[in-house]
PDB file of N, CA and C in Angstrom:
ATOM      1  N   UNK A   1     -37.798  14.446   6.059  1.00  0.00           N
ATOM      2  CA  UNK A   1     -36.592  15.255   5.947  1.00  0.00           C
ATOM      3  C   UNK A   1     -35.750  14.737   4.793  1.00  0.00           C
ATOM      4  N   UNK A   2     -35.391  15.480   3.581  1.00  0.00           N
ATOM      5  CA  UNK A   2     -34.829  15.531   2.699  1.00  0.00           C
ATOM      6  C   UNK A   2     -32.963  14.972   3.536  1.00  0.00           C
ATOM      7  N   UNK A   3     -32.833  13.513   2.930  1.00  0.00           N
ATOM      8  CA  UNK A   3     -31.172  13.635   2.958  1.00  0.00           C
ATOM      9  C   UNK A   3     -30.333  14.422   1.892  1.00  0.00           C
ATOM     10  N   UNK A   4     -29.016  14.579   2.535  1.00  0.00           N
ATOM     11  CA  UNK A   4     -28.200  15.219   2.419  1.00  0.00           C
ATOM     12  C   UNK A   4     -27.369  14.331   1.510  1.00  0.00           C
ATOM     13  N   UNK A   5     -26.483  14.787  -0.120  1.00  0.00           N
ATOM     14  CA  UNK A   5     -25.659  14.339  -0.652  1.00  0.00           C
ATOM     15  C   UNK A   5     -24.341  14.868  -0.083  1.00  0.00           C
ATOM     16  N   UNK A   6     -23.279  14.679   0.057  1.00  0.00           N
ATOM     17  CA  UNK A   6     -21.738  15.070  -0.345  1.00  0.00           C
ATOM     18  C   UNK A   6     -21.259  14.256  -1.090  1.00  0.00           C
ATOM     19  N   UNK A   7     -20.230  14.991  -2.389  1.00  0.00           N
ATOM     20  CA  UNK A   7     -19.391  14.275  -3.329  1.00  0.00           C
ATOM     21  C   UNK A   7     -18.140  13.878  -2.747  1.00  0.00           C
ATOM     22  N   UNK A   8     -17.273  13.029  -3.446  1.00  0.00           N
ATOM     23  CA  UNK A   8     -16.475  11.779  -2.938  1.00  0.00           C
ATOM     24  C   UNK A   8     -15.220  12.909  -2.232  1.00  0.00           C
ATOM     25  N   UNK A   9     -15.074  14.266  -2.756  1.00  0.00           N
ATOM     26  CA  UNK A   9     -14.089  15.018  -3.187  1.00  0.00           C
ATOM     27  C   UNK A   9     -14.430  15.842  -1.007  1.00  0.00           C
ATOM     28  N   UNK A  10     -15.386  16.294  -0.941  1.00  0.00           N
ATOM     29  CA  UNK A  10     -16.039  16.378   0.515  1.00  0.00           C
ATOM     30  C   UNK A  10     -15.860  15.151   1.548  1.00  0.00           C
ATOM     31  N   UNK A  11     -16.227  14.141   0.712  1.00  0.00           N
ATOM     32  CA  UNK A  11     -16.141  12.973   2.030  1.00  0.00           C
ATOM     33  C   UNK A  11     -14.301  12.609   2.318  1.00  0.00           C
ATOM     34  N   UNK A  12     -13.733  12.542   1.016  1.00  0.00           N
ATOM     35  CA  UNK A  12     -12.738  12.341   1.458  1.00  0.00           C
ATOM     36  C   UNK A  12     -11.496  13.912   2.330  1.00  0.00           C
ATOM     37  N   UNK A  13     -11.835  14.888   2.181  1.00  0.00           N
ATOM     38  CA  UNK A  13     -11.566  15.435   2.923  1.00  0.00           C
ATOM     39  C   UNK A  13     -11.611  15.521   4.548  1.00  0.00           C
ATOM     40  N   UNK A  14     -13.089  15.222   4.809  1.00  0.00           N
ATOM     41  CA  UNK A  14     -13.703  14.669   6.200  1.00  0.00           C
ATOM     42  C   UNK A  14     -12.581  13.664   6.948  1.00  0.00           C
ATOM     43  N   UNK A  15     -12.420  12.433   5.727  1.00  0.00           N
ATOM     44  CA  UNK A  15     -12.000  11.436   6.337  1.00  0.00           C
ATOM     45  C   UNK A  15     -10.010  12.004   6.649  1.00  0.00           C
ATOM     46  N   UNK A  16      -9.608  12.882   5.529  1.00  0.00           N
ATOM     47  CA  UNK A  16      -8.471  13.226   5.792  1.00  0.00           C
ATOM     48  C   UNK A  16      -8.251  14.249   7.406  1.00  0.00           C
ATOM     49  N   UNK A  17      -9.298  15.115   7.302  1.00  0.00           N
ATOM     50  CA  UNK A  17      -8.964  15.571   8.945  1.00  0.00           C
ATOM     51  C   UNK A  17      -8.417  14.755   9.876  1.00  0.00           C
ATOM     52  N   UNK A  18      -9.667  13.433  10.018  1.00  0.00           N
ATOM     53  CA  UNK A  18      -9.817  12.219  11.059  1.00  0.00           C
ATOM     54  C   UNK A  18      -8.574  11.705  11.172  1.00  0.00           C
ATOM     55  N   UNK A  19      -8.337  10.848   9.775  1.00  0.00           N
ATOM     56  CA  UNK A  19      -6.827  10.231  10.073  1.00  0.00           C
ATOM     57  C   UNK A  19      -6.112  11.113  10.063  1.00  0.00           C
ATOM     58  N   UNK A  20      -5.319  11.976   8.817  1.00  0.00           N
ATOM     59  CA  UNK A  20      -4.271  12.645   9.036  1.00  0.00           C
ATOM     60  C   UNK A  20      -3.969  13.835  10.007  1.00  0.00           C
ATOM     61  N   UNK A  21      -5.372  14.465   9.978  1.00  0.00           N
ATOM     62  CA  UNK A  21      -4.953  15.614  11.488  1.00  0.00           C
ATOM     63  C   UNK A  21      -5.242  15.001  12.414  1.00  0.00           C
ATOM     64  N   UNK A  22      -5.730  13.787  12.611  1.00  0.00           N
ATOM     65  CA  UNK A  22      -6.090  14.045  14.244  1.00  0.00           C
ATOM     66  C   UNK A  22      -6.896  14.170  15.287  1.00  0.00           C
ATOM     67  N   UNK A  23      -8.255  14.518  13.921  1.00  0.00           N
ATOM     68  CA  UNK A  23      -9.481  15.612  14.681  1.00  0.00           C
ATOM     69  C   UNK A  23      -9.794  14.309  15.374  1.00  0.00           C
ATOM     70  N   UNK A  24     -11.046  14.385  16.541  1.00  0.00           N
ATOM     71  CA  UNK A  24     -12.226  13.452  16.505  1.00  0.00           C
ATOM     72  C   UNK A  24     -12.996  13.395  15.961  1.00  0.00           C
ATOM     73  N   UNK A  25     -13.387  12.563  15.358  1.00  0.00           N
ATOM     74  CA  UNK A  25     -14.953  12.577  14.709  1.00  0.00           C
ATOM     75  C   UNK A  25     -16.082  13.293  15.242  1.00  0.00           C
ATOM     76  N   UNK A  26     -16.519  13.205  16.809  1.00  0.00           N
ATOM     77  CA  UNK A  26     -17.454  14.066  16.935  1.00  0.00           C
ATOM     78  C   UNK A  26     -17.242  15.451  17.475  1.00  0.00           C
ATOM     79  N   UNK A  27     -15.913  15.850  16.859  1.00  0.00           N
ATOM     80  CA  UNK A  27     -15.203  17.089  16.708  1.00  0.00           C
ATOM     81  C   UNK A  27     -15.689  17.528  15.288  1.00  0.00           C
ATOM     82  N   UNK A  28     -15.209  16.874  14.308  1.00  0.00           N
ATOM     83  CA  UNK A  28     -15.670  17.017  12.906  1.00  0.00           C
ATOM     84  C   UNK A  28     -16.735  16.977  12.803  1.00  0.00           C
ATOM     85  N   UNK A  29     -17.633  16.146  13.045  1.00  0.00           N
ATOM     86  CA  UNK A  29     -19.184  16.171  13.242  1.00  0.00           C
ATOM     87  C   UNK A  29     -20.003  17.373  13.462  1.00  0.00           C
ATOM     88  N   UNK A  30     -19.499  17.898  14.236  1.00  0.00           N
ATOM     89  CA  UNK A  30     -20.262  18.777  14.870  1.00  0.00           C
ATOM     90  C   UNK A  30     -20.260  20.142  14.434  1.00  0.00           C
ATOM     91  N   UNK A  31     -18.563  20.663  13.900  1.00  0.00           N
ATOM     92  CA  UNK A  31     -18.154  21.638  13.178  1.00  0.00           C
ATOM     93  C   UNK A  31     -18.694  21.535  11.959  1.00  0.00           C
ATOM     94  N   UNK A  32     -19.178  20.294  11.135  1.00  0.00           N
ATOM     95  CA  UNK A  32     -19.733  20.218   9.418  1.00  0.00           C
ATOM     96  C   UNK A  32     -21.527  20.130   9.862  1.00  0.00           C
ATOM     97  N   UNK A  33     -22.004  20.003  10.707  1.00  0.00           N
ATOM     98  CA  UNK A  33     -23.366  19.596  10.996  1.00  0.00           C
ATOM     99  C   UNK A  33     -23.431  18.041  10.498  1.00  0.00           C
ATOM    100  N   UNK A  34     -22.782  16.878  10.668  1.00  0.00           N
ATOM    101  CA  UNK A  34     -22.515  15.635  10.134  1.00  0.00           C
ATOM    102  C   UNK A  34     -23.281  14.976  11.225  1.00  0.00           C
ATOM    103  N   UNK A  35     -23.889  13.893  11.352  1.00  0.00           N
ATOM    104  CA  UNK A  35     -23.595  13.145  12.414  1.00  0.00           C
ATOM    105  C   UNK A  35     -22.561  11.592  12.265  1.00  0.00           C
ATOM    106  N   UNK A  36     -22.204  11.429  13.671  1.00  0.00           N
ATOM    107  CA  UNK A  36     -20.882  10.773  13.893  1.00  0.00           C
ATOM    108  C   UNK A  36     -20.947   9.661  12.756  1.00  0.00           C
ATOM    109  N   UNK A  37     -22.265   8.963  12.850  1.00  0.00           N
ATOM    110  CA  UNK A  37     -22.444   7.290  12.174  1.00  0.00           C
ATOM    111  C   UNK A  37     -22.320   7.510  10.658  1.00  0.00           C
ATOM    112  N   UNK A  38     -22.172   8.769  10.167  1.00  0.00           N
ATOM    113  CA  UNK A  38     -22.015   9.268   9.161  1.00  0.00           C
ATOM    114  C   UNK A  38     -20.898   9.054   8.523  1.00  0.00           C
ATOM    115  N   UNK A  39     -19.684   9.657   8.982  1.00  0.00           N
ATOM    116  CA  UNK A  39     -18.696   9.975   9.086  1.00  0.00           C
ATOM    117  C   UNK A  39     -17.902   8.369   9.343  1.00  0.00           C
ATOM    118  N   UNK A  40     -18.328   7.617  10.490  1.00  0.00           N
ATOM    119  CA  UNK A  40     -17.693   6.440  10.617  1.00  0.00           C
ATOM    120  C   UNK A  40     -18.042   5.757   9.080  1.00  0.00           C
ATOM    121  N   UNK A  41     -19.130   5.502   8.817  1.00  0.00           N
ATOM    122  CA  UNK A  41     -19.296   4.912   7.681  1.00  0.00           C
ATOM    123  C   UNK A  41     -18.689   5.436   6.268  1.00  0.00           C
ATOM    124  N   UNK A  42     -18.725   6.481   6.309  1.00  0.00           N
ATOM    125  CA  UNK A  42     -17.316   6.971   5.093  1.00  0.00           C
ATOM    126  C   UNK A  42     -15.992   6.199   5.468  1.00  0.00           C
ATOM    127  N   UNK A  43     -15.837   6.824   6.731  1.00  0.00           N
ATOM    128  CA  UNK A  43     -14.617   5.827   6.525  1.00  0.00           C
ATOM    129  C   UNK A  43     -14.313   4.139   6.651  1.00  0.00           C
ATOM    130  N   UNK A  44     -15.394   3.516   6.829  1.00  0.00           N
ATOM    131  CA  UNK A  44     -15.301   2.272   7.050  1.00  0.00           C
ATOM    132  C   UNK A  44     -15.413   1.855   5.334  1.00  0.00           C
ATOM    133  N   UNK A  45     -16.219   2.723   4.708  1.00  0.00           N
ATOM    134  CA  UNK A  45     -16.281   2.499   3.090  1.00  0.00           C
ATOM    135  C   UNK A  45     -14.935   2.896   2.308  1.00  0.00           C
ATOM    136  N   UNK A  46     -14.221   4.206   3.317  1.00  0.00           N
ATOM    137  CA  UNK A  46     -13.139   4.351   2.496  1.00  0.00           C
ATOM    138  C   UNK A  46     -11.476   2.877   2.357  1.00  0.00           C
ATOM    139  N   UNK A  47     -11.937   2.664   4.172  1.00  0.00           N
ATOM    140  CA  UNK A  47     -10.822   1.463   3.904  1.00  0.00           C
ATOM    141  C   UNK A  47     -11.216   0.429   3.123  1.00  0.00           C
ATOM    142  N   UNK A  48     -12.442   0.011   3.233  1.00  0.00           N
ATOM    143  CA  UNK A  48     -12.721  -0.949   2.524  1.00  0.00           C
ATOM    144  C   UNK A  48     -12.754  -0.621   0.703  1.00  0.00           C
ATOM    145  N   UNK A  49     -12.855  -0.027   0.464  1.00  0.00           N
ATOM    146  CA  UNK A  49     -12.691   0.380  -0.886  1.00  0.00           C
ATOM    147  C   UNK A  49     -10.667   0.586  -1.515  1.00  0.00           C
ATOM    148  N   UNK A  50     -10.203   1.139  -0.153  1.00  0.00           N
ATOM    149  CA  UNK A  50      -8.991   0.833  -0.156  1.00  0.00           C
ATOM    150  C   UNK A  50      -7.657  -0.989  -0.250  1.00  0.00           C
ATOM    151  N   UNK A  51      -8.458  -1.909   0.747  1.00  0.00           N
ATOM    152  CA  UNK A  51      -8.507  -2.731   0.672  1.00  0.00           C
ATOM    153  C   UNK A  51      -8.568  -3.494  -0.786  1.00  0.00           C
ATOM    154  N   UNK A  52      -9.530  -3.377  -1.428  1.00  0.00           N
ATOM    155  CA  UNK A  52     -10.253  -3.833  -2.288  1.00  0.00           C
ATOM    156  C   UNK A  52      -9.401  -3.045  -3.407  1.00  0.00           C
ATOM    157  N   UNK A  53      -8.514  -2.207  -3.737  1.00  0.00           N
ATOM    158  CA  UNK A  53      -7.938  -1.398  -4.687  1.00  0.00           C
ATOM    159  C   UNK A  53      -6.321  -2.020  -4.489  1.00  0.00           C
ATOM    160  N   UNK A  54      -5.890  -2.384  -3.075  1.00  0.00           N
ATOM    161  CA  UNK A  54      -4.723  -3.123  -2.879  1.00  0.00           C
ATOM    162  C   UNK A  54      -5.101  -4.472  -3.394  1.00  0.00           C
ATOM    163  N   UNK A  55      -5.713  -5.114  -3.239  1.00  0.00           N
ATOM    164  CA  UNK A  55      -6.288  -6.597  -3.565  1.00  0.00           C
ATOM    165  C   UNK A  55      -5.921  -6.598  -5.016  1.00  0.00           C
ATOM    166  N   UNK A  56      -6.000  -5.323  -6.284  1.00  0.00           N
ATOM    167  CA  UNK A  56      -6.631  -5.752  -7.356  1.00  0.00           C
ATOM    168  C   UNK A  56      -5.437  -5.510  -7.767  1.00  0.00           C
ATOM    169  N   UNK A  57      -4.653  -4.197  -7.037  1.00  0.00           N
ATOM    170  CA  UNK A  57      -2.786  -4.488  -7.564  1.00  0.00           C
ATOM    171  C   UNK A  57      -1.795  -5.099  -7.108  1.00  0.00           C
ATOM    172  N   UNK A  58      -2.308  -6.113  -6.454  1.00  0.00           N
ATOM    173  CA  UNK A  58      -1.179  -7.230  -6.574  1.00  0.00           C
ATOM    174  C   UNK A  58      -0.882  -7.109  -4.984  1.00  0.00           C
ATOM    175  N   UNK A  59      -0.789  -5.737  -3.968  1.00  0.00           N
ATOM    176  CA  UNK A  59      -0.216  -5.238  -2.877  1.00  0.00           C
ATOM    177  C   UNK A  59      -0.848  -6.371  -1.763  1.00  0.00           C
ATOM    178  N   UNK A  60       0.592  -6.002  -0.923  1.00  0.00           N
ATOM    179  CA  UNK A  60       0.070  -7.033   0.403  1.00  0.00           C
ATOM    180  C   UNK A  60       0.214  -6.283   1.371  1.00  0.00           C
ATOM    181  N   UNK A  61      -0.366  -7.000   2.354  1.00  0.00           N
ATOM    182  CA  UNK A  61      -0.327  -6.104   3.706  1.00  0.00           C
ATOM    183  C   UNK A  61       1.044  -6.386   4.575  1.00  0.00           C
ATOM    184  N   UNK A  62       1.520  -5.592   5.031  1.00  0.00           N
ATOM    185  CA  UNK A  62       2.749  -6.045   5.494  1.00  0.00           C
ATOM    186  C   UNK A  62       3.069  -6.909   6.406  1.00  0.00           C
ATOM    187  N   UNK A  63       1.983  -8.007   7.301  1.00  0.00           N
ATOM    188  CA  UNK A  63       2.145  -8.877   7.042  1.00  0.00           C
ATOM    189  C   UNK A  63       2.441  -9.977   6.151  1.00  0.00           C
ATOM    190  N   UNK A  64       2.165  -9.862   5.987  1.00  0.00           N
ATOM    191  CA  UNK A  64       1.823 -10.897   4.498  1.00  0.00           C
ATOM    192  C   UNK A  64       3.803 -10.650   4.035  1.00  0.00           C
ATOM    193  N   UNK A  65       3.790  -9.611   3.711  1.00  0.00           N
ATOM    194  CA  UNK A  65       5.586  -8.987   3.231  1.00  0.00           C
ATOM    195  C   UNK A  65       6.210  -9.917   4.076  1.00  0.00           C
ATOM    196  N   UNK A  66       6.306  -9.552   5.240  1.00  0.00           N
ATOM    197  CA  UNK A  66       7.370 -10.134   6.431  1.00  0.00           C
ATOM    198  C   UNK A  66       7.101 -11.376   6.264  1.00  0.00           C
ATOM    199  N   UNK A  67       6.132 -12.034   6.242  1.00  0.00           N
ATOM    200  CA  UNK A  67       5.662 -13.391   6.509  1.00  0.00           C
ATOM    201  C   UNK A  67       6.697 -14.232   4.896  1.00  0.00           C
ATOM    202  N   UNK A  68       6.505 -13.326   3.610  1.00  0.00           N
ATOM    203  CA  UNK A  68       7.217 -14.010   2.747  1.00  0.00           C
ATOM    204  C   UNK A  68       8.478 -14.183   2.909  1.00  0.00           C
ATOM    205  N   UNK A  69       9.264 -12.890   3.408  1.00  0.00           N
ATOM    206  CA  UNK A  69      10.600 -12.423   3.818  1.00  0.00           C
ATOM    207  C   UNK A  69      10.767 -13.360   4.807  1.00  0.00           C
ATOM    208  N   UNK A  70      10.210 -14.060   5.302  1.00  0.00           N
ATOM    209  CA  UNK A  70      10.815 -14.670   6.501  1.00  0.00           C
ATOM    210  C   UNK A  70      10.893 -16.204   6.034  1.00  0.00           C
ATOM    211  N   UNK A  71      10.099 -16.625   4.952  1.00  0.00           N
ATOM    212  CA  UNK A  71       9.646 -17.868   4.146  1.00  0.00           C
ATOM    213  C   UNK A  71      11.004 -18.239   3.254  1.00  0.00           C
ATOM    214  N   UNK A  72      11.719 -16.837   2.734  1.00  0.00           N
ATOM    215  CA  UNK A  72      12.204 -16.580   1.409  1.00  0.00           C
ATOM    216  C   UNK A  72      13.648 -17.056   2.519  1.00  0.00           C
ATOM    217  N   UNK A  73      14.027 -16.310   3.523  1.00  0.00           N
ATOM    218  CA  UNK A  73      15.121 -16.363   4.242  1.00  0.00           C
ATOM    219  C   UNK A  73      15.442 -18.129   4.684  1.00  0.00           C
ATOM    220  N   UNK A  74      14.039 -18.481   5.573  1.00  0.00           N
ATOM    221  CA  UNK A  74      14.298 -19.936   6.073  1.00  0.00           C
ATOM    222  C   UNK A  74      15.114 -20.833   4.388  1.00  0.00           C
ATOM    223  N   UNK A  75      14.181 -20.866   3.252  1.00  0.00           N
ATOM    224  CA  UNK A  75      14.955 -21.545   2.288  1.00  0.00           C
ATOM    225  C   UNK A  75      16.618 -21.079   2.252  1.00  0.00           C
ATOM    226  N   UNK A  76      17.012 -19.730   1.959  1.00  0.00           N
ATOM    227  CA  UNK A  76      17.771 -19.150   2.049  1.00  0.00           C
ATOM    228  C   UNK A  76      18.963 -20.113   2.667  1.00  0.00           C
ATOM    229  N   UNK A  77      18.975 -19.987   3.962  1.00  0.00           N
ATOM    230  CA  UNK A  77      19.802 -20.838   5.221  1.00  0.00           C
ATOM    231  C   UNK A  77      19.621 -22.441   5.107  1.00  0.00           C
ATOM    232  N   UNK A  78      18.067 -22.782   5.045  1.00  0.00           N
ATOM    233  CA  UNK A  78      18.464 -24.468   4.757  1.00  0.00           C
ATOM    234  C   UNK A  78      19.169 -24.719   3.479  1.00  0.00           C
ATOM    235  N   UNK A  79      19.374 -23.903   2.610  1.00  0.00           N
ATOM    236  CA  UNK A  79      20.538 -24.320   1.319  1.00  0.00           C
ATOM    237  C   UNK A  79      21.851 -24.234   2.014  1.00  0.00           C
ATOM    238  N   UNK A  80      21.724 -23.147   2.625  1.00  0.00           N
ATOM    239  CA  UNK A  80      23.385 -22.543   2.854  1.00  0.00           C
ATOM    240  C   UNK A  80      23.315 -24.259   4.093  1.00  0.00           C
ATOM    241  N   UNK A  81      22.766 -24.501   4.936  1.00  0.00           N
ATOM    242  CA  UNK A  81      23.160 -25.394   5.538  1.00  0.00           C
ATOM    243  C   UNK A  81      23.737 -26.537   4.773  1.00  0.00           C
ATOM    244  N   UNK A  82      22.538 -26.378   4.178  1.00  0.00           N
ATOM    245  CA  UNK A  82      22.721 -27.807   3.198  1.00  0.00           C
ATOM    246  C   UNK A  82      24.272 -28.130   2.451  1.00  0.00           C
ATOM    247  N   UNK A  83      25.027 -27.059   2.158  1.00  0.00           N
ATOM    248  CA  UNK A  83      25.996 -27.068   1.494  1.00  0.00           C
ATOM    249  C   UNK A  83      27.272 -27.068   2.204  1.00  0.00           C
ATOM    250  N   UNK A  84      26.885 -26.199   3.147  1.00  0.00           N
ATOM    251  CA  UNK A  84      28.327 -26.754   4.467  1.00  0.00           C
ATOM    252  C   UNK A  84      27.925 -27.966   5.013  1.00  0.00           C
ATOM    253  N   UNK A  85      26.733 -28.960   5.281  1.00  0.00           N
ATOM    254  CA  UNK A  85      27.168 -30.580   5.478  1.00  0.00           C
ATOM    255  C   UNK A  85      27.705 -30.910   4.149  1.00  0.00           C
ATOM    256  N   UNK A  86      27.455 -30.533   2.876  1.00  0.00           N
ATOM    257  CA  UNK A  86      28.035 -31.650   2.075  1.00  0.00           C
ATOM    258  C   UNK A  86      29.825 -31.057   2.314  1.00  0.00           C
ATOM    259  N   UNK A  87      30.319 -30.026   2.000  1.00  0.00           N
ATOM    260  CA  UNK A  87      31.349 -29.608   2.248  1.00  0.00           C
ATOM    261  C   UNK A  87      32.052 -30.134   3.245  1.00  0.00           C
ATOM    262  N   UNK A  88      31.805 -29.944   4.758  1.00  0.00           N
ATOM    263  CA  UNK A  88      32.249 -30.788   5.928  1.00  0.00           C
ATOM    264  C   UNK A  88      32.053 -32.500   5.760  1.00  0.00           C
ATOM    265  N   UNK A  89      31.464 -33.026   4.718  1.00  0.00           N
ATOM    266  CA  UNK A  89      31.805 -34.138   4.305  1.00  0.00           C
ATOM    267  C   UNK A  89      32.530 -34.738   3.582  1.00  0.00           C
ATOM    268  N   UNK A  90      32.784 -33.731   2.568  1.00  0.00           N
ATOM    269  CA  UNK A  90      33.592 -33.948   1.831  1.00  0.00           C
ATOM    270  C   UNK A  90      34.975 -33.742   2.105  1.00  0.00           C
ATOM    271  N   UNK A  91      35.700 -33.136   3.136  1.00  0.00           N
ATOM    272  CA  UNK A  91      36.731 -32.317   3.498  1.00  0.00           C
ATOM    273  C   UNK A  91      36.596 -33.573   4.564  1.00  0.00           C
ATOM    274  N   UNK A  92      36.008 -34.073   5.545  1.00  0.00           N
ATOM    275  CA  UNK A  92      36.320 -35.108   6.281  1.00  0.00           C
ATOM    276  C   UNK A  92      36.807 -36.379   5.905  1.00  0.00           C
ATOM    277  N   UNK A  93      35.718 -36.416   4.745  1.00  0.00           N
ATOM    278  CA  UNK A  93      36.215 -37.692   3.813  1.00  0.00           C
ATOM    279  C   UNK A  93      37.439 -38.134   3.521  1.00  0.00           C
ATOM    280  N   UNK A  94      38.226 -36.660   2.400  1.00  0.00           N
ATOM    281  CA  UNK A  94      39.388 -36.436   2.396  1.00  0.00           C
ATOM    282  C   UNK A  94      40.321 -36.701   3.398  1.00  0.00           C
ATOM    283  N   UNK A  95      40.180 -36.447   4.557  1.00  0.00           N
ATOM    284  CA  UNK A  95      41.359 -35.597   5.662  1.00  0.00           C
ATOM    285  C   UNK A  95      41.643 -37.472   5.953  1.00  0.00           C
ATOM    286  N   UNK A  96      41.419 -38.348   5.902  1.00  0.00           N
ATOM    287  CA  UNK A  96      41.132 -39.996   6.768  1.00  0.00           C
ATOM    288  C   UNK A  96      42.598 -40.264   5.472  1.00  0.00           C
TER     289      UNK A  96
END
């Protein structure tokens, strides 16, 4: 049995039903004559190809975001601490 091609322009449509409408896969499947392992594997190629396109511009996963934001903040506050002990030392110093 002769396989079947579809171009990138077809597969990614497929995969847009799935995520963005909603469909099931072996909803979609069945309506295109696809089978399911088909279809999963487009899209397991599409994230991963996605992945791999965030990787190369610099993008993080939003972990990664929060995790800096939360890195960037702790310095943030141990300065600001840092500067009200010297302040409350200095102002104590004084006050004697």
């Amino acid at each position: 049995m002769k396989r079947k091609s579809h171009d990138n322009e077809f597969k990614q449509q497929v995969i847009y039903m799935i995520q963005n409408q909603g469909k099931a896969v072996s909803l979609v499947a069945r309506e295109l004559s696809l089978h399911n392992s088909t279809i999963y594997r487009w899209v397991a190629e599409f994230k991963q190809e996605r992945a791999k396109s965030n990787f190369r511009s610099g993008q993080q996963k939003p972990d990664q975001v929060t995790f800096r934001h939360m890195i960037k903040r702790i310095r943030d506050l141990e300065e600001e601490n840092d500067i009200l002990k010297r302040a409350t030392h200095f102002f104590t110093k004084d006050g004697r």
